[in-house]
C-alpha atoms as a PDB file:
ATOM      1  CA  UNK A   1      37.311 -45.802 133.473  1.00  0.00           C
ATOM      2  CA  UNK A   2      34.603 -44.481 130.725  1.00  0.00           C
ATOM      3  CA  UNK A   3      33.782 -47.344 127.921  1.00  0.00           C
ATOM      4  CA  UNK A   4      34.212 -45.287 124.765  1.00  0.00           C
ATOM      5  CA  UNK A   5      31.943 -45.559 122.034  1.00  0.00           C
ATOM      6  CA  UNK A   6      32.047 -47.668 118.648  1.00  0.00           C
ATOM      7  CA  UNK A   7      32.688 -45.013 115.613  1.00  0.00           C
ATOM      8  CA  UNK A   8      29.666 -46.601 113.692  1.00  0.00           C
ATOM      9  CA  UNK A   9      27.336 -46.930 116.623  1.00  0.00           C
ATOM     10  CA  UNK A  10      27.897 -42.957 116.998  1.00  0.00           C
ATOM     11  CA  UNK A  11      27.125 -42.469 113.536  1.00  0.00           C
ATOM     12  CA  UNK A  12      24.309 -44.613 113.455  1.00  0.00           C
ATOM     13  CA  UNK A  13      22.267 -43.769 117.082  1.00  0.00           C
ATOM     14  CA  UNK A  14      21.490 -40.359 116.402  1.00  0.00           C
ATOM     15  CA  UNK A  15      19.928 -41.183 113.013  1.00  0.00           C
ATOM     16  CA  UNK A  16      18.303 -44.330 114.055  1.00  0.00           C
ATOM     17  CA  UNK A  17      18.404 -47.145 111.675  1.00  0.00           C
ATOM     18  CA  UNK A  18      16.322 -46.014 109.626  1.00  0.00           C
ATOM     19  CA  UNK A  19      17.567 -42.189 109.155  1.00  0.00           C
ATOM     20  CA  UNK A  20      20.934 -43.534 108.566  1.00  0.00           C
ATOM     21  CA  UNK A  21      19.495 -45.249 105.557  1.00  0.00           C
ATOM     22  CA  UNK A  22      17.884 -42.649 104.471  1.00  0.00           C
ATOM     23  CA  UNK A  23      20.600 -40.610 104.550  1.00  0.00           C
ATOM     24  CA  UNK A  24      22.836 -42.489 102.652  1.00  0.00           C
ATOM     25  CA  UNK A  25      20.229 -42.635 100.046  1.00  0.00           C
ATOM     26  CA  UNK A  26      19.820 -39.494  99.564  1.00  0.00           C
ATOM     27  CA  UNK A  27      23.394 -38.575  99.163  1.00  0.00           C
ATOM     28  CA  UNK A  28      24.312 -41.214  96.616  1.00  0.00           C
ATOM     29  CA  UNK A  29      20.846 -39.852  94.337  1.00  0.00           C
ATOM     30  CA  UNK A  30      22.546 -35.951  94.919  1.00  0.00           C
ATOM     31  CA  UNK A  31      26.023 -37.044  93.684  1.00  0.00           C
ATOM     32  CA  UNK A  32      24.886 -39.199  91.407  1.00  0.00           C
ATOM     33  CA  UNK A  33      21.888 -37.343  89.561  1.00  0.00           C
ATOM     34  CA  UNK A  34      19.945 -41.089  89.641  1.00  0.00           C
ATOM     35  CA  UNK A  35      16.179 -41.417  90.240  1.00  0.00           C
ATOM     36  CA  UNK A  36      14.882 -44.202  92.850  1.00  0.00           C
ATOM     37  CA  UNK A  37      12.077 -46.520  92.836  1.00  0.00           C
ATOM     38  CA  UNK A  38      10.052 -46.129  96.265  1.00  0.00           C
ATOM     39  CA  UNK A  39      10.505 -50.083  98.337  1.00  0.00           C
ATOM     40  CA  UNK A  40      10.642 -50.734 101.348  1.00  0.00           C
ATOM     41  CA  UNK A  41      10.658 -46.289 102.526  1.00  0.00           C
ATOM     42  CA  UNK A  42       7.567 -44.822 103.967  1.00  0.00           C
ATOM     43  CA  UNK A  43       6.096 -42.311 102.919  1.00  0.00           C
ATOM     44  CA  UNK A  44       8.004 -39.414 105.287  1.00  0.00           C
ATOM     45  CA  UNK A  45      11.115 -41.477 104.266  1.00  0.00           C
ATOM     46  CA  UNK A  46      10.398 -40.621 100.552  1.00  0.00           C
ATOM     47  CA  UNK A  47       9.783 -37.331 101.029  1.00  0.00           C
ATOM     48  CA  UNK A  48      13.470 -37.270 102.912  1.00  0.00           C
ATOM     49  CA  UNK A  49      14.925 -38.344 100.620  1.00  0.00           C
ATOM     50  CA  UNK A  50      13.855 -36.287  97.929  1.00  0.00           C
ATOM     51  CA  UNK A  51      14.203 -33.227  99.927  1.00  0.00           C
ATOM     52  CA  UNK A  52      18.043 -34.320 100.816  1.00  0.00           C
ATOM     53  CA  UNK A  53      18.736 -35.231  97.270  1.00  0.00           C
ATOM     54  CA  UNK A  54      17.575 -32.263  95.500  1.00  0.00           C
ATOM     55  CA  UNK A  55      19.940 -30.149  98.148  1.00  0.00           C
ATOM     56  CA  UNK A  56      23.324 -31.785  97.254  1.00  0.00           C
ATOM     57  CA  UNK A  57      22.169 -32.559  93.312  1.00  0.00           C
ATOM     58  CA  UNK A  58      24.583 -30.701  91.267  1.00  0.00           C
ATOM     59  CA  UNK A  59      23.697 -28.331  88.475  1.00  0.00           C
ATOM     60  CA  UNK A  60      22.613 -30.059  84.911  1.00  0.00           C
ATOM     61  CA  UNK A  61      25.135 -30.590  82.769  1.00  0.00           C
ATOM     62  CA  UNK A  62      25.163 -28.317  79.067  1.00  0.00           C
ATOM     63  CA  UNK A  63      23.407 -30.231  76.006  1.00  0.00           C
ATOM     64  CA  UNK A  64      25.449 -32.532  74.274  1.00  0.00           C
ATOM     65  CA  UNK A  65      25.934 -32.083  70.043  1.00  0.00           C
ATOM     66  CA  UNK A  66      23.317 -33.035  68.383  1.00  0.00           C
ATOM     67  CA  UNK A  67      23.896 -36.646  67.132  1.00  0.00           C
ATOM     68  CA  UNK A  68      23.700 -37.647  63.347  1.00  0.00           C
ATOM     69  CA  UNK A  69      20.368 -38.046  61.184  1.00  0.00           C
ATOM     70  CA  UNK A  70      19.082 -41.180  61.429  1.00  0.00           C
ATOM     71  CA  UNK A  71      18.554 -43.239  57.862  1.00  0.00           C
ATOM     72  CA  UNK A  72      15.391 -42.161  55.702  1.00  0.00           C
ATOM     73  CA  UNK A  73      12.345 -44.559  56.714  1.00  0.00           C
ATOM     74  CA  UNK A  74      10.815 -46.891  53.849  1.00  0.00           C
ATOM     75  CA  UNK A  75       7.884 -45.623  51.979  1.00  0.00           C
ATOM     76  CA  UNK A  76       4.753 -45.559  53.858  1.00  0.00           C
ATOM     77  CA  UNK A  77       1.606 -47.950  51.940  1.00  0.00           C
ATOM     78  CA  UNK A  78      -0.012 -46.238  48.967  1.00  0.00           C
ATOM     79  CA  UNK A  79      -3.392 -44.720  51.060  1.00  0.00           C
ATOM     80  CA  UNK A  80      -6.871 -45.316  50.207  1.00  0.00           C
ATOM     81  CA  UNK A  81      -8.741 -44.130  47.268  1.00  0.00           C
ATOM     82  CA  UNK A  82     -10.593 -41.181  48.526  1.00  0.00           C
ATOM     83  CA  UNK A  83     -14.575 -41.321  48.313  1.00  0.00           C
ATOM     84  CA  UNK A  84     -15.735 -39.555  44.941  1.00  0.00           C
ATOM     85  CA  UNK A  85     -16.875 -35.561  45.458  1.00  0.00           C
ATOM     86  CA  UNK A  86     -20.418 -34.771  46.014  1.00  0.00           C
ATOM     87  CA  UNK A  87     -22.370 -34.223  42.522  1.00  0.00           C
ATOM     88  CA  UNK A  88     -23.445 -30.555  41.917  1.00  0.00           C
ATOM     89  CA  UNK A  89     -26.583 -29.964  41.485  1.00  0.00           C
ATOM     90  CA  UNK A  90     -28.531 -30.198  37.963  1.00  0.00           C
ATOM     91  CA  UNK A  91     -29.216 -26.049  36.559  1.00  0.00           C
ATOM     92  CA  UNK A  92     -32.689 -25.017  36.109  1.00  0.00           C
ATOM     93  CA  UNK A  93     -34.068 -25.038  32.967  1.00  0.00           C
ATOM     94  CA  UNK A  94     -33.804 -22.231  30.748  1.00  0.00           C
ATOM     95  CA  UNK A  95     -36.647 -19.983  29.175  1.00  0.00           C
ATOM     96  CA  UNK A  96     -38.772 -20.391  26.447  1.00  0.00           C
ATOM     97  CA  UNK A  97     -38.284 -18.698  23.059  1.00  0.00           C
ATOM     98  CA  UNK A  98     -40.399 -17.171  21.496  1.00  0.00           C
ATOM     99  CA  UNK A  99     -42.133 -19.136  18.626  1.00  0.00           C
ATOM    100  CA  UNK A 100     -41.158 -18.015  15.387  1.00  0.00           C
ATOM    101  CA  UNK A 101     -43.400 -16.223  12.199  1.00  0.00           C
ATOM    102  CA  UNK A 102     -44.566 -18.061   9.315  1.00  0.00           C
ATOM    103  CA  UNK A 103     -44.214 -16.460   5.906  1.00  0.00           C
ATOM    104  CA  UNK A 104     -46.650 -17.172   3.411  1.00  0.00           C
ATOM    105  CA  UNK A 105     -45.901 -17.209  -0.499  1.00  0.00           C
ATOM    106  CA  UNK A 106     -48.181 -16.380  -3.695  1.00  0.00           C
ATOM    107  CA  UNK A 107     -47.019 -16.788  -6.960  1.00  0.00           C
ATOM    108  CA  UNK A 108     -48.077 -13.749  -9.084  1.00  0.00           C
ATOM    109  CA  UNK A 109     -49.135 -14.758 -12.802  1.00  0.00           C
ATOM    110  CA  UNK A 110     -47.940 -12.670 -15.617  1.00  0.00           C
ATOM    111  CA  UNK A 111     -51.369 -11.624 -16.644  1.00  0.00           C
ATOM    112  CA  UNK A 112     -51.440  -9.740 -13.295  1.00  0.00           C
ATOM    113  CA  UNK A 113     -50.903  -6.252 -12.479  1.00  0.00           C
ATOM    114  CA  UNK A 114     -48.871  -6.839  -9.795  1.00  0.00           C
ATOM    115  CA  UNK A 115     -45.162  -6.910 -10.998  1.00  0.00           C
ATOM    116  CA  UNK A 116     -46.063  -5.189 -13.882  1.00  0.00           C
ATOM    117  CA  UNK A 117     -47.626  -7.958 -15.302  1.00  0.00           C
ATOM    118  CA  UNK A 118     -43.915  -9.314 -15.729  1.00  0.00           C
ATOM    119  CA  UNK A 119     -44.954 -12.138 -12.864  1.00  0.00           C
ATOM    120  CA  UNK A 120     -43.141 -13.615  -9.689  1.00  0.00           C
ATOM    121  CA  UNK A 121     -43.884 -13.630  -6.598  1.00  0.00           C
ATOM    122  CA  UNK A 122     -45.958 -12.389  -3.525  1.00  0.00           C
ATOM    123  CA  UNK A 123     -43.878 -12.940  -0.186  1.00  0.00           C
ATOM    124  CA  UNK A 124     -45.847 -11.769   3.279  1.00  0.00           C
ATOM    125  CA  UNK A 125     -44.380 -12.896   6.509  1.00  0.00           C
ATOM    126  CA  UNK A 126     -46.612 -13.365   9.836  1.00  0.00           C
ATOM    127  CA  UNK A 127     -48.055  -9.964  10.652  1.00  0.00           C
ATOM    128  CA  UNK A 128     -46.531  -7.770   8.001  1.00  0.00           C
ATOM    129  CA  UNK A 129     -47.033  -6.409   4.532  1.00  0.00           C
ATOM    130  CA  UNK A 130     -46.200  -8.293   1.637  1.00  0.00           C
ATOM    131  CA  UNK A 131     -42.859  -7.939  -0.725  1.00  0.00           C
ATOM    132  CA  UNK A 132     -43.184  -8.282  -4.287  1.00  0.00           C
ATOM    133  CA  UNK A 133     -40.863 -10.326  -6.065  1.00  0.00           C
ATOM    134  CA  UNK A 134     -40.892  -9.769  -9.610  1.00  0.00           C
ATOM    135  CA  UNK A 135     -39.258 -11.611 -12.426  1.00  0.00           C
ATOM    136  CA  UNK A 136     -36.679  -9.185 -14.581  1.00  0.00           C
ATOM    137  CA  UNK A 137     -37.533  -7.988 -17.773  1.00  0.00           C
ATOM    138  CA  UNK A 138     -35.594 -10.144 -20.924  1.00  0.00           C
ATOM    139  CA  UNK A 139     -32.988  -8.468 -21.977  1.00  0.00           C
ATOM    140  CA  UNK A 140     -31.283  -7.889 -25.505  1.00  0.00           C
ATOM    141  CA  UNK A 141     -29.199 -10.732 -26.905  1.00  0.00           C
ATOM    142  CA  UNK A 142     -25.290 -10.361 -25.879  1.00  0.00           C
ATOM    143  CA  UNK A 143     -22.362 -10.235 -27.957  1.00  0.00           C
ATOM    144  CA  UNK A 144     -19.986 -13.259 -28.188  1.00  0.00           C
ATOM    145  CA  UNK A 145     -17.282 -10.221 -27.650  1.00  0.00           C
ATOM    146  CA  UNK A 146     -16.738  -8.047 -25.028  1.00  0.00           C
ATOM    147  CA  UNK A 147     -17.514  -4.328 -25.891  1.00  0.00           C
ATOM    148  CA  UNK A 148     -20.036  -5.140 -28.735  1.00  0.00           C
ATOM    149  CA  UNK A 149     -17.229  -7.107 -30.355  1.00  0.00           C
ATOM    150  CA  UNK A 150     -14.546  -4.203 -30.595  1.00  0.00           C
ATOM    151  CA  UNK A 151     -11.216  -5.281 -29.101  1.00  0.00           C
ATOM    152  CA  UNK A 152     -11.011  -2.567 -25.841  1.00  0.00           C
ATOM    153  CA  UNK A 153      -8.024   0.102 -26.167  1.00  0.00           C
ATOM    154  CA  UNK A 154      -4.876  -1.671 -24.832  1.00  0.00           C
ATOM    155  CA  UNK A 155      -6.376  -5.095 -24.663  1.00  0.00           C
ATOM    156  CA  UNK A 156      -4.398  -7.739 -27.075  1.00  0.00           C
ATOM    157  CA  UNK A 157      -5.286 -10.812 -29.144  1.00  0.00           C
ATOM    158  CA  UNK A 158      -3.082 -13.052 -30.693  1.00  0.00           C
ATOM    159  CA  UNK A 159      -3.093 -16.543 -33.255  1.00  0.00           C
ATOM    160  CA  UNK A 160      -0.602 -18.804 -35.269  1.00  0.00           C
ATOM    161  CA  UNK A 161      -0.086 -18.703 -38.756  1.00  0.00           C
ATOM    162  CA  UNK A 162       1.539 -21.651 -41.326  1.00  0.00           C
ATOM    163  CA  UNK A 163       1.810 -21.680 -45.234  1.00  0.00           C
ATOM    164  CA  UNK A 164       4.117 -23.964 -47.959  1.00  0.00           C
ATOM    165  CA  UNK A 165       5.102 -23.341 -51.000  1.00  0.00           C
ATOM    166  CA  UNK A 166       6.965 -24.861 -54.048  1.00  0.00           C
ATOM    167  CA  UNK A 167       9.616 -23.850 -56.432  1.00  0.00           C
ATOM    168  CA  UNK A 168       8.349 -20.433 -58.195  1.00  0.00           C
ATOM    169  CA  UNK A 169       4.782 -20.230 -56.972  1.00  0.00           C
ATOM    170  CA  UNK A 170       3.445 -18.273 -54.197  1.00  0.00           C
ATOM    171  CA  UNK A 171       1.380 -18.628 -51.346  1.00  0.00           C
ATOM    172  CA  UNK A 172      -0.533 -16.745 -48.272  1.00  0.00           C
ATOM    173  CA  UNK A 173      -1.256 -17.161 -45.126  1.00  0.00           C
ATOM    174  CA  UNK A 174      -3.817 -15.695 -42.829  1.00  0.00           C
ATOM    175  CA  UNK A 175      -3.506 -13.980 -40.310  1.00  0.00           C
ATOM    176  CA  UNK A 176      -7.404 -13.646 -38.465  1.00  0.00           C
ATOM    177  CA  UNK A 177      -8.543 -11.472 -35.703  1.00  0.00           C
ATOM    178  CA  UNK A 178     -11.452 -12.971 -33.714  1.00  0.00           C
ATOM    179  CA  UNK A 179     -12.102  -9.676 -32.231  1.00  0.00           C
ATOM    180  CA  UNK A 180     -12.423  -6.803 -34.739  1.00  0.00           C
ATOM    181  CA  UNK A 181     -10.289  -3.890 -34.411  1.00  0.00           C
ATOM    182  CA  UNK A 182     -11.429  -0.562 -33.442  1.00  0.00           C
ATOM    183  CA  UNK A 183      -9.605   0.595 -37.101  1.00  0.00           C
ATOM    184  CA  UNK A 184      -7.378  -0.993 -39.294  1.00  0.00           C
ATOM    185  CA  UNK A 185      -3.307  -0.545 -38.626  1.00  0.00           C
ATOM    186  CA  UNK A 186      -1.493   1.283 -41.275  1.00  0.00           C
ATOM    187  CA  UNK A 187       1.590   0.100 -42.716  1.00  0.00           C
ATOM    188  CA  UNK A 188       4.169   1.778 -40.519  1.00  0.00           C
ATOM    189  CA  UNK A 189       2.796   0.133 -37.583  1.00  0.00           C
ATOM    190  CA  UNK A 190       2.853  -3.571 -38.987  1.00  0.00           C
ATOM    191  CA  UNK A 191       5.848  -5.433 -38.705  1.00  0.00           C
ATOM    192  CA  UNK A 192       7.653  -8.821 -39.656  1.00  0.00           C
ATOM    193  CA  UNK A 193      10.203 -10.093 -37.201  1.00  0.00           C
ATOM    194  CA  UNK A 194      11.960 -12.992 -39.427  1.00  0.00           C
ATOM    195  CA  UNK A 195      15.583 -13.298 -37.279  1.00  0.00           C
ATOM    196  CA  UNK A 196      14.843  -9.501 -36.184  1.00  0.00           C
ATOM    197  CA  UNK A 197      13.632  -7.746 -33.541  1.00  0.00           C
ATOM    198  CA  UNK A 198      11.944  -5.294 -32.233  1.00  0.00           C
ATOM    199  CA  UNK A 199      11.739  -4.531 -28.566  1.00  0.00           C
ATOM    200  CA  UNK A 200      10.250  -0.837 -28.912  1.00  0.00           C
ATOM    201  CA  UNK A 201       7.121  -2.259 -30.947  1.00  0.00           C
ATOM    202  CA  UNK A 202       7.300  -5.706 -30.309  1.00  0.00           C
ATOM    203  CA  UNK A 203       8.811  -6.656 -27.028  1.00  0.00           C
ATOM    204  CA  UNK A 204       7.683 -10.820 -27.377  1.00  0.00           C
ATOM    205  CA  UNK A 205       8.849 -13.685 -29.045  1.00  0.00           C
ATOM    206  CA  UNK A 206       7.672 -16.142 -31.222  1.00  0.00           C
ATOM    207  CA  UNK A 207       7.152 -18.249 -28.429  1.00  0.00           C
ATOM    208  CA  UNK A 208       5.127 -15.407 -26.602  1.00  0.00           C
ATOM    209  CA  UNK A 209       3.929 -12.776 -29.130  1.00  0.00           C
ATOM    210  CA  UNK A 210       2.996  -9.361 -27.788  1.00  0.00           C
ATOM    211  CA  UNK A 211       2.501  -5.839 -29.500  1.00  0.00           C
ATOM    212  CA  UNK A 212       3.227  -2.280 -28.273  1.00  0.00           C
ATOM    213  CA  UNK A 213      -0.750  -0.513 -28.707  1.00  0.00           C
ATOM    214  CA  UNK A 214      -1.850  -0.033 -32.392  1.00  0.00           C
ATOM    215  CA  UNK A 215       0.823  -2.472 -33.457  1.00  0.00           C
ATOM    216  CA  UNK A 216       0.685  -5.666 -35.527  1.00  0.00           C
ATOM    217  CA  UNK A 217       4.127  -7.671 -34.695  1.00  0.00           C
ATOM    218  CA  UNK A 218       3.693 -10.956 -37.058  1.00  0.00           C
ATOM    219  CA  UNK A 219       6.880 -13.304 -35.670  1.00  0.00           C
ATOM    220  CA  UNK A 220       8.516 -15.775 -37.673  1.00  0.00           C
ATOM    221  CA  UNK A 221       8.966 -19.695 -35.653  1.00  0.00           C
ATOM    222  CA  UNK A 222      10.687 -21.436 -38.540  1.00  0.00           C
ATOM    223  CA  UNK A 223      11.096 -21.623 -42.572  1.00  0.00           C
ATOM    224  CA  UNK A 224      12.391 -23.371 -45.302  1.00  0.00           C
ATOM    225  CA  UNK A 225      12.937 -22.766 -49.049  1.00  0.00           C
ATOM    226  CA  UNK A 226      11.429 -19.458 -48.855  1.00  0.00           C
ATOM    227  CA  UNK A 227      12.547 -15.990 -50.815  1.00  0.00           C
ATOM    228  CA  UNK A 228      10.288 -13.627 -50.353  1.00  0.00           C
ATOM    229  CA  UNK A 229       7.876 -12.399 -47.368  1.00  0.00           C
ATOM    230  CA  UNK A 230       5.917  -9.446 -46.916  1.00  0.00           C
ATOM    231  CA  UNK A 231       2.573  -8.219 -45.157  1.00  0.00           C
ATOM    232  CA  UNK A 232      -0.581  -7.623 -46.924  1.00  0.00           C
ATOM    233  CA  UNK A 233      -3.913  -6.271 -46.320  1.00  0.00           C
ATOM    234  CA  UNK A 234      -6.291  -9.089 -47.855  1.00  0.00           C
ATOM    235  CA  UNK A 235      -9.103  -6.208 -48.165  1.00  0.00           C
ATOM    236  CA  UNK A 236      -7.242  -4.486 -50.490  1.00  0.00           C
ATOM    237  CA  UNK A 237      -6.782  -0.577 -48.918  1.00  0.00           C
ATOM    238  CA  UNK A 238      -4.113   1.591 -50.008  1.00  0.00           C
ATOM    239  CA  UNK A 239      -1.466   2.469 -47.268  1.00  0.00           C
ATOM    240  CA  UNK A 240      -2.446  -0.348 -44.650  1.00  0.00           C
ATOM    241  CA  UNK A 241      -1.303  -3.808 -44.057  1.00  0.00           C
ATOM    242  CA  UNK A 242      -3.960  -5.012 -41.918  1.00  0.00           C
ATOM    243  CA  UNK A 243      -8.074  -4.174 -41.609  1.00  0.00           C
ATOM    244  CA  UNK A 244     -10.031  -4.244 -38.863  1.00  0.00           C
ATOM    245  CA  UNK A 245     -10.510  -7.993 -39.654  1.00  0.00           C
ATOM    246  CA  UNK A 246      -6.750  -9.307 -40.157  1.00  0.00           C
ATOM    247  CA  UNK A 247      -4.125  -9.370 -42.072  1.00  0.00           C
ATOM    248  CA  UNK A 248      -1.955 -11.669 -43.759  1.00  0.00           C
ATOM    249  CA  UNK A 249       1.586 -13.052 -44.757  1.00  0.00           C
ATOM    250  CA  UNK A 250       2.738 -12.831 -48.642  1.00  0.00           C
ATOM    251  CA  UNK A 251       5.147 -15.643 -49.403  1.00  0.00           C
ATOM    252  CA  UNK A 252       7.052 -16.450 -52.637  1.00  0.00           C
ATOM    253  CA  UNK A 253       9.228 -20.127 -52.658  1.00  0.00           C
ATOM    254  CA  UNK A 254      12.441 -20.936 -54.727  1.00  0.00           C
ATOM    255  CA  UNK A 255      11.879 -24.604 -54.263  1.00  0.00           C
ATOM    256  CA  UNK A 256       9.500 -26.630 -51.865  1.00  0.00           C
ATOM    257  CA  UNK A 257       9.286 -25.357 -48.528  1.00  0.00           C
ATOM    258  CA  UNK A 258       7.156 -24.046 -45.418  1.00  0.00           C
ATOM    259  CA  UNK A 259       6.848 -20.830 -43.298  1.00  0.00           C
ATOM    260  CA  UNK A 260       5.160 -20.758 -39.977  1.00  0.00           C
ATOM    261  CA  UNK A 261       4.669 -18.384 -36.925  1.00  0.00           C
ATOM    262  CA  UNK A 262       2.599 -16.470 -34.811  1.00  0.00           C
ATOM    263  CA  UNK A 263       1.406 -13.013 -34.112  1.00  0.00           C
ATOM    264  CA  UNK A 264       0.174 -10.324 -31.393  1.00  0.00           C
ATOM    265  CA  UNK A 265      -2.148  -6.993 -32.267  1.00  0.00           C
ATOM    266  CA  UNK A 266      -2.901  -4.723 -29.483  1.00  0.00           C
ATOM    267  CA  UNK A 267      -5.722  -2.255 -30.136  1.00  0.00           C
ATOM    268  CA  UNK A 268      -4.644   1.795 -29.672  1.00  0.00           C
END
């Protein structure tokens, strides 16, 4: 009768030993998708096994989700002070100017010609002709006033005025003008604003006389036991009540008392 054969010996004697390991290796890496570490294999073993393994390896699996961010690392150390940037270099040095001209100055007595004998000055700068600089001639003596001491059309001057009196005597006050008048002002044109006004000829106040032009506006600030007031001329002409001069204020008192004021003329 025929001996039959043990199931593992027929597995294992056409492989040899070594081939059935081998084998078995390789199928476990294929299934498994694990890498080996070469011990104990030759070299054609290794290669086997490889081979075998990469024939039965499945297909890689898709990418799994990304996972979550990690935490945000500490602060990295403060680095080092870099080294200082290279110093540009120093600019050339510019040109020379040009050295300026003297000027050279003679005074230039009276007695001379030069200036026409009035004197001054001689004035010649480096290289060029000289300049003349000659005193003015003296001139006439000025007027305290403006405009030879007329008062000029429009222009206005003004002044305070202040008399007493007692019972039945009179008194005056004056009533100056520093500048003359170009003419004097005729009585129509002269007027005496006691608690009256007069915006047309005299659009002030006592506190801040004015006068139209060619009008004398004489303004009443405050009386007292006075009866009678009224403008004169103190020069004297018929049909005026002020010169080229002034003017001034006629006053007559029924018992003590005081007048005062002020007063604007404006000149045609």
């Amino acid at each position: 009768m025929k001996r039959l054969r043990h199931p593992i010996s027929s597995i294992r004697e056409p492989f040899g030993k070594a081939g059935l390991i081998v084998a078995c290796l390789a199928l476990v890496l294929a299934t498994t998708g694990a890498a080996f570490a070469a011990g104990g294999l030759t070299k054609s073993q290794e290669k086997q096994v490889t081979k075998i393994a990469k024939k039965y390896a499945g297909k890689n699996g898709a990418p799994g989700a990304t996972g979550p961010a990690g935490p945000a690392g500490a602060a990295g150390a403060k680095g080092d002070k870099g080294d200082p940037g290279e110093k540009g270099e120093t600019g050339g040095t510019g040109n020379t100017g040009q050295p300026g001209k003297s000027v050279a100055v003679r005074a230039i007595p009276t007695e001379e010609t030069e200036c026409a004998e009035l004197g001054g000055a001689m004035v010649t700068p480096e290289g060029g002709a000289g300049v003349e600089v000659c005193n003015g001639e003296a001139g006439a003596p000025g007027s305290p006033w403006p405009g030879g001491g007329v008062l000029a059309s429009k222009a206005t001057e003004t002044g305070s005025w202040a008399t007493g009196t007692s019972e039945g005597n009179i008194s005056f006050a004056a009533l100056p003008f520093p500048v003359q008048l170009p003419g004097p002002i005729a009585e129509a044109n002269v007027h005496l604003l006691d608690g009256t006004t007069d915006t047309t000829h005299c659009p002030g106040t006592a506190a801040e006389p004015k006068a139209a032009p060619g009008q004398l506006c004489v303004y009443v600030t405050q009386k007292s036991g006075v009866t009678f007031m009224e403008i004169q001329d103190p020069a004297g002409e018929a049909a005026q009540n002020a010169s080229r001069a002034g003017s001034m204020v006629y006053v007559e008192g029924g018992t003590e008392g005081f007048v005062y004021g002020t007063f604007a003329v404006t000149a045609p």
